[in-house]
PDB file of N, CA and C in Angstrom:
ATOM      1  N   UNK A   1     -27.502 -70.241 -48.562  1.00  0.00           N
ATOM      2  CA  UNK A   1     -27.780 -70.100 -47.144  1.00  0.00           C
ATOM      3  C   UNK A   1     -28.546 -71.310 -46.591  1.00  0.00           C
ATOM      4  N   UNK A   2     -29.275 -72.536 -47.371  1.00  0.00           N
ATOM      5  CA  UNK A   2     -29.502 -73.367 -47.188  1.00  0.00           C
ATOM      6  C   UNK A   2     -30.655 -73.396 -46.749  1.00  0.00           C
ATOM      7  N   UNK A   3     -31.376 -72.779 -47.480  1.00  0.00           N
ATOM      8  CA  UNK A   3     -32.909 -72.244 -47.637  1.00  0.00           C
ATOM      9  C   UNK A   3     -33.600 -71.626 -48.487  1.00  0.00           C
ATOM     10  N   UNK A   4     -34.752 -72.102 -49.034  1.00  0.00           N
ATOM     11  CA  UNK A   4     -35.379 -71.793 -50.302  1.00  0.00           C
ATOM     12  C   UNK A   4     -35.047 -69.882 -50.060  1.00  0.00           C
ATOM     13  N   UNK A   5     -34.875 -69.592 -51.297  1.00  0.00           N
ATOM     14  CA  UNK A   5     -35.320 -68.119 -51.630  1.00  0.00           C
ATOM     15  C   UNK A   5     -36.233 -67.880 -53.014  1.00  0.00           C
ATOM     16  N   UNK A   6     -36.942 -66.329 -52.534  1.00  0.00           N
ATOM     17  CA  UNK A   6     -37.524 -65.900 -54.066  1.00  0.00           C
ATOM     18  C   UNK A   6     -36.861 -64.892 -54.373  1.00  0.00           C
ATOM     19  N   UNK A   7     -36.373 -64.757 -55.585  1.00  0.00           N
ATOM     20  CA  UNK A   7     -35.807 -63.436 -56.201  1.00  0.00           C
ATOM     21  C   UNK A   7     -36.288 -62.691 -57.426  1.00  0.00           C
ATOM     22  N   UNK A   8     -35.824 -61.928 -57.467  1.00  0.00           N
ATOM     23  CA  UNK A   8     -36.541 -60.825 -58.760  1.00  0.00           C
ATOM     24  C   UNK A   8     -34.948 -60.053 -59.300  1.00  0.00           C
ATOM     25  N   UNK A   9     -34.794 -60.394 -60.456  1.00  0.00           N
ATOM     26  CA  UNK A   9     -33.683 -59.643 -60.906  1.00  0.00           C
ATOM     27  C   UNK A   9     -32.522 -59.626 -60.304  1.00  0.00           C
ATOM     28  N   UNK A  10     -32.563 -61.082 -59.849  1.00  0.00           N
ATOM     29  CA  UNK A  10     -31.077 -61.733 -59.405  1.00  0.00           C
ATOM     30  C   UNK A  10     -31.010 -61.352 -57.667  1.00  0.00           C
ATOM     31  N   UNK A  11     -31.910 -60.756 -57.364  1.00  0.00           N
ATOM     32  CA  UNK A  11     -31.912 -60.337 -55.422  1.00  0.00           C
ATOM     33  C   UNK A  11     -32.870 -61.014 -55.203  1.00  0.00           C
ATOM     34  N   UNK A  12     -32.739 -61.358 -53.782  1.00  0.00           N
ATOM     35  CA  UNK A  12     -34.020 -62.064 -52.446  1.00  0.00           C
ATOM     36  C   UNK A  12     -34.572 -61.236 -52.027  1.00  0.00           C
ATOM     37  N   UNK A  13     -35.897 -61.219 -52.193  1.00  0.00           N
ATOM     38  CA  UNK A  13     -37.178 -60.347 -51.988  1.00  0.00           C
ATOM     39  C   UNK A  13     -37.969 -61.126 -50.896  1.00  0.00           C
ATOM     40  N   UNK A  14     -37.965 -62.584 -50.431  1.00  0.00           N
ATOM     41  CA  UNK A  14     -38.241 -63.179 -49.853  1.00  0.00           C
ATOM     42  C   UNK A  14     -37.391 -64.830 -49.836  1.00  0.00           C
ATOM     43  N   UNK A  15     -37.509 -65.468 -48.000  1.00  0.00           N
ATOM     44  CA  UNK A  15     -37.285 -66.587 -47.651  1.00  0.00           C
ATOM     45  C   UNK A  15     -37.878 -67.129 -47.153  1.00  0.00           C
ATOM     46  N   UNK A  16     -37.865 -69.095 -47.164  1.00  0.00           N
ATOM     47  CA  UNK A  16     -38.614 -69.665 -46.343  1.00  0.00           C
ATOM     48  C   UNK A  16     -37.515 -70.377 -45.564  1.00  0.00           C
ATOM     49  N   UNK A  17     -38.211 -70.549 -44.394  1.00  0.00           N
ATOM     50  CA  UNK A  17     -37.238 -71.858 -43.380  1.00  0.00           C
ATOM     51  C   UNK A  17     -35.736 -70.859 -42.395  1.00  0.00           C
ATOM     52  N   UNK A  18     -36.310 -69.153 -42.333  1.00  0.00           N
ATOM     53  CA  UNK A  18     -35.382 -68.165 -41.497  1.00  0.00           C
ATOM     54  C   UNK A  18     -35.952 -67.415 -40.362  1.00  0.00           C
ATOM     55  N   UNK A  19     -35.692 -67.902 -39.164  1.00  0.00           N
ATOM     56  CA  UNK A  19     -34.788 -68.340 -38.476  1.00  0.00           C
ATOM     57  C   UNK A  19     -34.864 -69.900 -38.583  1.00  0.00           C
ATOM     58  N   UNK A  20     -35.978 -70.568 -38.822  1.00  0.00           N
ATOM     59  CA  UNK A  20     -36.337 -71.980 -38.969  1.00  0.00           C
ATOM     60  C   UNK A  20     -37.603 -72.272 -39.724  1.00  0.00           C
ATOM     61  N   UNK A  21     -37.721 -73.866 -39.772  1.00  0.00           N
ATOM     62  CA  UNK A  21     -38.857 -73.472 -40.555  1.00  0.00           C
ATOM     63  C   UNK A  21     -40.313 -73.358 -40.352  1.00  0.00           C
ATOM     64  N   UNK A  22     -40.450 -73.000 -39.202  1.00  0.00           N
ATOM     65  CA  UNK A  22     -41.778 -72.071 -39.294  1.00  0.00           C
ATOM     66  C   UNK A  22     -41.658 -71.150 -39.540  1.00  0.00           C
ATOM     67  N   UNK A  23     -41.304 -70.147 -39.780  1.00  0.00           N
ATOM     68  CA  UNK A  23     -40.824 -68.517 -40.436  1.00  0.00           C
ATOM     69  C   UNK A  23     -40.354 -68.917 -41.909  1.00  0.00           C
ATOM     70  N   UNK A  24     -40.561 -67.486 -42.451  1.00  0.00           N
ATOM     71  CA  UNK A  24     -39.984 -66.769 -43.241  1.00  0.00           C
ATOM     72  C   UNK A  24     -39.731 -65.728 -42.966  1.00  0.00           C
ATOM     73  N   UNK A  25     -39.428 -64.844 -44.223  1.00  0.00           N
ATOM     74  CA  UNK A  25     -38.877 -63.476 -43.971  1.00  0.00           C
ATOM     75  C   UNK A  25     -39.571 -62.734 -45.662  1.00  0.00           C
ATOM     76  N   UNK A  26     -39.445 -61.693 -45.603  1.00  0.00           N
ATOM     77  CA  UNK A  26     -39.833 -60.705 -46.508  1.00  0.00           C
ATOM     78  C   UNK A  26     -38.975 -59.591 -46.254  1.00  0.00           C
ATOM     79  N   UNK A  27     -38.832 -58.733 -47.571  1.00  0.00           N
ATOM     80  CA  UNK A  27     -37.821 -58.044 -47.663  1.00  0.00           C
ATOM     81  C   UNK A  27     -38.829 -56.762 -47.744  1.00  0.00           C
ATOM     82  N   UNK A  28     -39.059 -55.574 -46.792  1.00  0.00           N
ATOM     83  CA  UNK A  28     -39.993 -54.720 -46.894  1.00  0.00           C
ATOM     84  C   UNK A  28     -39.493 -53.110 -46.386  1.00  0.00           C
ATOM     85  N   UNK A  29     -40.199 -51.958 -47.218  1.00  0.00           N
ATOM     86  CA  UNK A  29     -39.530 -51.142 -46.871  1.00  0.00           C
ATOM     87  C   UNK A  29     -40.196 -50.746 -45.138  1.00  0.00           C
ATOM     88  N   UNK A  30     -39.118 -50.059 -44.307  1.00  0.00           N
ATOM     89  CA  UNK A  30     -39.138 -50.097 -42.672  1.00  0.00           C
ATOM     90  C   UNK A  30     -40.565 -49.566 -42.579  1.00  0.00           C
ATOM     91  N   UNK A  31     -41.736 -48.551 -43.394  1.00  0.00           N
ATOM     92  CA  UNK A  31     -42.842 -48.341 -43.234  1.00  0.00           C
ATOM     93  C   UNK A  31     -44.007 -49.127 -43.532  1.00  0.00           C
ATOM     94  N   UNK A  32     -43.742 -50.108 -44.415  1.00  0.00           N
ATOM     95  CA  UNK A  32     -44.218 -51.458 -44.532  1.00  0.00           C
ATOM     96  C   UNK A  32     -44.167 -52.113 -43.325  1.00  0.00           C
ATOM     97  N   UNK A  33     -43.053 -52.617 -43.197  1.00  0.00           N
ATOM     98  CA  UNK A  33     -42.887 -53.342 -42.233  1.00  0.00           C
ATOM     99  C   UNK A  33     -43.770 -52.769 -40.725  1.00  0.00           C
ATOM    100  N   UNK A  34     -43.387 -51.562 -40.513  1.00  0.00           N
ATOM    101  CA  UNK A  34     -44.374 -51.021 -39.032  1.00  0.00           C
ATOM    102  C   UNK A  34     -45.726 -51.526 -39.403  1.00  0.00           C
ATOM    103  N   UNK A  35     -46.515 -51.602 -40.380  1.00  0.00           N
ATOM    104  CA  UNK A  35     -48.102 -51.238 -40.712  1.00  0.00           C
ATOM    105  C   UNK A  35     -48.061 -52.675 -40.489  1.00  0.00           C
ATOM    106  N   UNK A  36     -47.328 -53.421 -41.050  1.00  0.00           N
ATOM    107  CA  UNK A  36     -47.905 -55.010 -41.296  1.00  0.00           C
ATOM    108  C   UNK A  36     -47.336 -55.272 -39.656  1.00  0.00           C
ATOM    109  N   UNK A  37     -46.603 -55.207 -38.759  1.00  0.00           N
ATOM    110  CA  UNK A  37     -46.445 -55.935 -37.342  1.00  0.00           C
ATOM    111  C   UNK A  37     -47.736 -55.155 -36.898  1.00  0.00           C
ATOM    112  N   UNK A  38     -47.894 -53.722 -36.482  1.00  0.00           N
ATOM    113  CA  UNK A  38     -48.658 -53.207 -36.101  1.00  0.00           C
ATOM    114  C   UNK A  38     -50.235 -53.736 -36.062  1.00  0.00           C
ATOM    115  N   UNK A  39     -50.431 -54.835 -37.701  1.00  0.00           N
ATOM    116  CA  UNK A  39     -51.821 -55.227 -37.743  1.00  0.00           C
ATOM    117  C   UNK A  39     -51.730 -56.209 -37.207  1.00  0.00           C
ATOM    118  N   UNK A  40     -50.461 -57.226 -37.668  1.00  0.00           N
ATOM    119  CA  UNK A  40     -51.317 -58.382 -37.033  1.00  0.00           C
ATOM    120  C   UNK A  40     -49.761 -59.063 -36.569  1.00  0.00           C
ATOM    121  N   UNK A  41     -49.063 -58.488 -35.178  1.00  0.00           N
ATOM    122  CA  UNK A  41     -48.316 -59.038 -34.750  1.00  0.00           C
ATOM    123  C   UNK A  41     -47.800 -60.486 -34.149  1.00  0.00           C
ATOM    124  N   UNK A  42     -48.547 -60.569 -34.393  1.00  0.00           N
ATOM    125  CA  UNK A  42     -48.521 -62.674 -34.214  1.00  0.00           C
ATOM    126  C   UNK A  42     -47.712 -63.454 -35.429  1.00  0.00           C
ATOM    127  N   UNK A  43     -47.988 -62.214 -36.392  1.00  0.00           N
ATOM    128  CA  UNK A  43     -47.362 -63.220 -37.734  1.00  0.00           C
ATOM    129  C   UNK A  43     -46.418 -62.460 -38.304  1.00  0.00           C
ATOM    130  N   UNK A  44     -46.302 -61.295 -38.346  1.00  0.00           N
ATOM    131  CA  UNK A  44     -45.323 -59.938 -38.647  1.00  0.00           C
ATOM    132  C   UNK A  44     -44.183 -59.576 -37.223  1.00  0.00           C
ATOM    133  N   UNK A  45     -42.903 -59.853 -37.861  1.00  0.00           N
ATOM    134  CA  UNK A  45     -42.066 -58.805 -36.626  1.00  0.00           C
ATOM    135  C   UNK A  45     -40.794 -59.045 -37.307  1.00  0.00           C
ATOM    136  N   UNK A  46     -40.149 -57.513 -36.941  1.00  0.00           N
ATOM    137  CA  UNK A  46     -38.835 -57.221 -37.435  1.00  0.00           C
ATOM    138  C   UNK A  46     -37.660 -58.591 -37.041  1.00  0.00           C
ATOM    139  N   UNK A  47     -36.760 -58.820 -38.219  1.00  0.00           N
ATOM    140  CA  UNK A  47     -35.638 -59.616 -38.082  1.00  0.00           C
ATOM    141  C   UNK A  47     -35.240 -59.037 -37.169  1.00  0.00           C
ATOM    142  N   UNK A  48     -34.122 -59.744 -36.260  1.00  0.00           N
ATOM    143  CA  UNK A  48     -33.473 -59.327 -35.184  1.00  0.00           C
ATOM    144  C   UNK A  48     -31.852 -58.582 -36.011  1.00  0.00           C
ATOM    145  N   UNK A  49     -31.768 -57.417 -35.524  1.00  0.00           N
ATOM    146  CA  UNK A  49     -30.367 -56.618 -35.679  1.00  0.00           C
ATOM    147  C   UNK A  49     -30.582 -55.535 -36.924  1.00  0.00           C
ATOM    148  N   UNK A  50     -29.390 -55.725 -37.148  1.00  0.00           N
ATOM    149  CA  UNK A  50     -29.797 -54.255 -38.778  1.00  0.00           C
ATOM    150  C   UNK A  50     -30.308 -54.341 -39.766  1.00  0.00           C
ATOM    151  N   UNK A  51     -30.817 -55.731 -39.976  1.00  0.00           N
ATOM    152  CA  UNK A  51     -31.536 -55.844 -41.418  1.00  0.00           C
ATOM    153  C   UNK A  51     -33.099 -55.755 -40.911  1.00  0.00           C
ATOM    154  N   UNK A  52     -33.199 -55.706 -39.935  1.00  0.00           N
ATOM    155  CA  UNK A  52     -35.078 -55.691 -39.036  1.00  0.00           C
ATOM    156  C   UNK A  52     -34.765 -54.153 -38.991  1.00  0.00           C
ATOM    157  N   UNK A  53     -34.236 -53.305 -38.902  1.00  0.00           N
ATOM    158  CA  UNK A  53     -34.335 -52.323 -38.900  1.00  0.00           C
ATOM    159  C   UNK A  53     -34.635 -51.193 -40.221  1.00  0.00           C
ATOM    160  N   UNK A  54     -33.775 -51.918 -41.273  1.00  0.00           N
ATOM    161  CA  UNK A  54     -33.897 -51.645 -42.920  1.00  0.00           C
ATOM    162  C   UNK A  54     -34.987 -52.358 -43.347  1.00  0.00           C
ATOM    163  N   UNK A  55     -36.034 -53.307 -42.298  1.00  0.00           N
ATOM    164  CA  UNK A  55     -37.461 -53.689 -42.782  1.00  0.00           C
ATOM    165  C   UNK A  55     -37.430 -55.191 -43.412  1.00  0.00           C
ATOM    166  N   UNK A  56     -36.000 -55.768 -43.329  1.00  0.00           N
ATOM    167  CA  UNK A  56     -36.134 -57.574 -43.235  1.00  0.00           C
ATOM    168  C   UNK A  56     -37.423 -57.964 -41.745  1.00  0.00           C
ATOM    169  N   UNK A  57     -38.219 -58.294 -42.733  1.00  0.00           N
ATOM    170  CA  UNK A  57     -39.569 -58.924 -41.831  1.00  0.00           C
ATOM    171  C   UNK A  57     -39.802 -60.460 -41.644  1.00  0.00           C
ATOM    172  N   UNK A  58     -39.685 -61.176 -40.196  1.00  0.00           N
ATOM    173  CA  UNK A  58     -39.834 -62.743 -40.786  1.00  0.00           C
ATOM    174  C   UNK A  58     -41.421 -62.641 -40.772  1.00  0.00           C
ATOM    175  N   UNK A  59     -42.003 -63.812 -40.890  1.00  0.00           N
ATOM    176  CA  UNK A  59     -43.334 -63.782 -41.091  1.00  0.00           C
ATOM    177  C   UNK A  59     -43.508 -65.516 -40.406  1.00  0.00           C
ATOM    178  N   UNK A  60     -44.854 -65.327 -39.374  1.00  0.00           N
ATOM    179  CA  UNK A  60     -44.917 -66.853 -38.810  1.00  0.00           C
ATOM    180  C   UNK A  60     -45.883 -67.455 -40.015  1.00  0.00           C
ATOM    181  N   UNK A  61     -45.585 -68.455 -40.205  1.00  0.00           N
ATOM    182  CA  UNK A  61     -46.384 -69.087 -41.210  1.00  0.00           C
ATOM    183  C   UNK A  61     -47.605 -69.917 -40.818  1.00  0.00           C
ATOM    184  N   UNK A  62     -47.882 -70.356 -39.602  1.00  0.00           N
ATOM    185  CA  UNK A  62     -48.807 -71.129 -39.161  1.00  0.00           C
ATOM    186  C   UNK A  62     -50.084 -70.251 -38.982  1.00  0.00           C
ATOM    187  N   UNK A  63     -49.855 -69.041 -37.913  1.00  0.00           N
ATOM    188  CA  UNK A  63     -51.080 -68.072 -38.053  1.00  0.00           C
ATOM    189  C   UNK A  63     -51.211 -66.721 -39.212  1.00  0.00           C
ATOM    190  N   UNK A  64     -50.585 -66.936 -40.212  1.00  0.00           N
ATOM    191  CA  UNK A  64     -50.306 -66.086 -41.366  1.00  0.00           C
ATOM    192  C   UNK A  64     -51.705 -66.570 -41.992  1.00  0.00           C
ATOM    193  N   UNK A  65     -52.589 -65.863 -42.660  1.00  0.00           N
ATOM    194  CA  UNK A  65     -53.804 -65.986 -43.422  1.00  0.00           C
ATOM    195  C   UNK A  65     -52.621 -65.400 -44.856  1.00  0.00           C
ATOM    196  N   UNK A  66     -53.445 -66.391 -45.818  1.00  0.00           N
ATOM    197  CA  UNK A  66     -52.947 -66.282 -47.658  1.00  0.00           C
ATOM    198  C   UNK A  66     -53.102 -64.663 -47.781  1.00  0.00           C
ATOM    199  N   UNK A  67     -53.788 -63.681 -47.422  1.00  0.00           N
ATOM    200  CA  UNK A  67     -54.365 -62.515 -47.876  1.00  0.00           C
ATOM    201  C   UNK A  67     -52.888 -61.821 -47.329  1.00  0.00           C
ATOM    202  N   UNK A  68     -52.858 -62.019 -46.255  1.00  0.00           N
ATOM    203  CA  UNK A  68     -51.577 -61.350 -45.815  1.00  0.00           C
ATOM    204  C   UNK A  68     -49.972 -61.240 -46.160  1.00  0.00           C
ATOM    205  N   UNK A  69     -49.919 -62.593 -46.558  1.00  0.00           N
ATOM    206  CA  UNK A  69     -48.702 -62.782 -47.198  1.00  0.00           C
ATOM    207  C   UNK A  69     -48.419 -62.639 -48.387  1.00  0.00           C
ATOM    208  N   UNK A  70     -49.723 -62.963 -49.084  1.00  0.00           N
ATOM    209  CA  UNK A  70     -49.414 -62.469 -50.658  1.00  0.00           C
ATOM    210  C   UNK A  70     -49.201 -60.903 -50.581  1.00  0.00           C
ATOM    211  N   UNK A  71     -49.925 -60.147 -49.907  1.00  0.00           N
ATOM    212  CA  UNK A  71     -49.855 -58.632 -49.951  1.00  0.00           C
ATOM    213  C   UNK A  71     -48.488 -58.598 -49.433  1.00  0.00           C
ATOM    214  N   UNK A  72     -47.711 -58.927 -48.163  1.00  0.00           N
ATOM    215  CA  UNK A  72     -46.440 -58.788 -47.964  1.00  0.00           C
ATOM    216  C   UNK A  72     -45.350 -59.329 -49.005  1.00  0.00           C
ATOM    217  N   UNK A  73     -45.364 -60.278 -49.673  1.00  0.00           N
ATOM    218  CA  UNK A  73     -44.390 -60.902 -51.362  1.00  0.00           C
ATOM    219  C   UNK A  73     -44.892 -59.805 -52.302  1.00  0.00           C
ATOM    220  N   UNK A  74     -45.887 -59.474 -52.263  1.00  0.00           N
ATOM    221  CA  UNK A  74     -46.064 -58.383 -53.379  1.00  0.00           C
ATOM    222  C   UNK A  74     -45.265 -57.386 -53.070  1.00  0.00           C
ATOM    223  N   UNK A  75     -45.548 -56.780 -51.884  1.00  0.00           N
ATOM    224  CA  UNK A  75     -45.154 -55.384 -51.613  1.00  0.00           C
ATOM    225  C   UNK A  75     -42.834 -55.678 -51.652  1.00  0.00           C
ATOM    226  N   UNK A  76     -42.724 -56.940 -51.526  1.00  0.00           N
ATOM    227  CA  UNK A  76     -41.477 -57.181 -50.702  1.00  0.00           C
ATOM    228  C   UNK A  76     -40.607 -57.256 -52.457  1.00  0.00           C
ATOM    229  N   UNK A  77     -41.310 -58.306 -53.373  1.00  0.00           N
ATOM    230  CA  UNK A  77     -40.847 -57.678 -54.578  1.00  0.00           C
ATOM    231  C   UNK A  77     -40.806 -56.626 -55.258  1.00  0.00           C
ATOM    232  N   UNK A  78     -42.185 -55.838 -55.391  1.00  0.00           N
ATOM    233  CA  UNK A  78     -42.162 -54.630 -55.699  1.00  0.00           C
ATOM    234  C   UNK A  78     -40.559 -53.528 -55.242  1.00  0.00           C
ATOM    235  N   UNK A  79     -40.838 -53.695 -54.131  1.00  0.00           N
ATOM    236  CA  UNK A  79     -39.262 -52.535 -53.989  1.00  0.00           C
ATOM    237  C   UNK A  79     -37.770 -53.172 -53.916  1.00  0.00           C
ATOM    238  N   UNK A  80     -37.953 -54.673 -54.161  1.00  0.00           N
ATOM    239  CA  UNK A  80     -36.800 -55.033 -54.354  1.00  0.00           C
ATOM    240  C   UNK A  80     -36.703 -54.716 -56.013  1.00  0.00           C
ATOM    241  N   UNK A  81     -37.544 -55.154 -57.029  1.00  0.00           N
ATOM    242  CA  UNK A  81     -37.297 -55.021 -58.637  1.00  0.00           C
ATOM    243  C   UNK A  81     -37.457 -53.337 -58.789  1.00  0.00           C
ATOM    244  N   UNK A  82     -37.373 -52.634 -58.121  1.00  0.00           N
ATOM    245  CA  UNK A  82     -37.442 -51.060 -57.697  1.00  0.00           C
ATOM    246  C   UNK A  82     -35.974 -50.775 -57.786  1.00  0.00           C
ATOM    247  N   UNK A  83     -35.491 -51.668 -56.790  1.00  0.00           N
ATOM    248  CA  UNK A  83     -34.228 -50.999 -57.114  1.00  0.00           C
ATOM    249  C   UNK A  83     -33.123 -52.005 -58.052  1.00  0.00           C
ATOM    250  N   UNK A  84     -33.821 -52.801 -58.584  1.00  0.00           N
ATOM    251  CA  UNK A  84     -32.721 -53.983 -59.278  1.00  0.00           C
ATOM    252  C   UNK A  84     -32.477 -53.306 -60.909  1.00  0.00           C
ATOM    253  N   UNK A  85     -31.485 -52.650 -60.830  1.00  0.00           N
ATOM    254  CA  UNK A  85     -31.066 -51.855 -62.867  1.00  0.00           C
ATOM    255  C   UNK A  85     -31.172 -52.687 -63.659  1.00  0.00           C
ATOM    256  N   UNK A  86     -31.754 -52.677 -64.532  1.00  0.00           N
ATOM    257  CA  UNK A  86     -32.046 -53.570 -65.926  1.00  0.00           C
ATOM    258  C   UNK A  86     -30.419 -53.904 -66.430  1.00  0.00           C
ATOM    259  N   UNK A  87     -30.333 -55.223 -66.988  1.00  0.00           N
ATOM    260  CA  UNK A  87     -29.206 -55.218 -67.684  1.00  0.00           C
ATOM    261  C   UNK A  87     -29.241 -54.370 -69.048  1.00  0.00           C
ATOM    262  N   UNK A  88     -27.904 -54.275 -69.047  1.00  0.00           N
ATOM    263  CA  UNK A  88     -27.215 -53.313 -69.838  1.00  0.00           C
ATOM    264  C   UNK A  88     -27.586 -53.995 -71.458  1.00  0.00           C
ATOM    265  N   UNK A  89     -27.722 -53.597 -72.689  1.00  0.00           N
ATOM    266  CA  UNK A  89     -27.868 -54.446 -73.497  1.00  0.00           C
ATOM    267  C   UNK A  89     -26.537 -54.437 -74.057  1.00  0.00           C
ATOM    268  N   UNK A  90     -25.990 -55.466 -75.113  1.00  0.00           N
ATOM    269  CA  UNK A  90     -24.670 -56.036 -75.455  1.00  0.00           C
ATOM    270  C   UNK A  90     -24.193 -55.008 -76.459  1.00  0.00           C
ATOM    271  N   UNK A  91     -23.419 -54.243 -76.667  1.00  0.00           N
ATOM    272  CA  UNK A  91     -23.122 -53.348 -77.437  1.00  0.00           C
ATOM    273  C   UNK A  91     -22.376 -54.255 -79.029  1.00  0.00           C
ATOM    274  N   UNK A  92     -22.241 -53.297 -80.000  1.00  0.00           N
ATOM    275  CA  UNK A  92     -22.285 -54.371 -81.435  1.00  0.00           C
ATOM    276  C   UNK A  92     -20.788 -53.308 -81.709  1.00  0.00           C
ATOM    277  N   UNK A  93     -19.950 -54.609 -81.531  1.00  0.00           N
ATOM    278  CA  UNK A  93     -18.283 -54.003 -82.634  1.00  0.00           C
ATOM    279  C   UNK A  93     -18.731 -53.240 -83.829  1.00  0.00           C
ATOM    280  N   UNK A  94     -17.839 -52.498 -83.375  1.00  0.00           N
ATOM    281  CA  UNK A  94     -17.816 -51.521 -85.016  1.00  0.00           C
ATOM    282  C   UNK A  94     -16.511 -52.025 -85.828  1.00  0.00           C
ATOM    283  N   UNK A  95     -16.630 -52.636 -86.919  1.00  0.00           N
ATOM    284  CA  UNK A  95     -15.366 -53.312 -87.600  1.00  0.00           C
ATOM    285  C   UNK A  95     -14.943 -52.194 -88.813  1.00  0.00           C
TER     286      UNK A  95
END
């Protein structure tokens, strides 16, 4: 997409440089997402369309304090490696 991502178990849990690069985004569940715009809306607000609605959050990076964003990447991996299934392990021929 032509922009850094972080992933956990092969999914994006977070981006930098979306819509541009002062934003990012975080991948958060939609009750997350309300609590964190709700506190500090200057730096928290829903993506625009259906993925802001399923709790894709960009995040402004200029008035973002470190405390905030690490708690939002935490929380944004957490339920992405939540739902990511462990690989399968390699099963052994029976000869």
């Amino acid at each position: 997409m032509g922009h850094p991502d972080f992933r956990v178990g092969g999914r994006v849990f977070a981006t930098l440089g979306y819509p541009d690069e002062a934003w990012g985004m975080v991948q958060l569940a939609p009750e997350q997402q309300e609590a964190l715009v709700a506190a500090e809306p200057e730096v928290f607000r829903p993506v625009k369309g259906g993925w802001g609605l399923r709790g894709a959050t960009n995040v402004c990076l200029r008035p973002a304090k470190t405390k905030s964003v690490r708690l939002a990447l935490a929380a944004a991996c957490r339920n992405i490696a939540a739902r990511t299934r462990p690989a399968k392990p390699a099963r052994k021929k029976i000869r």
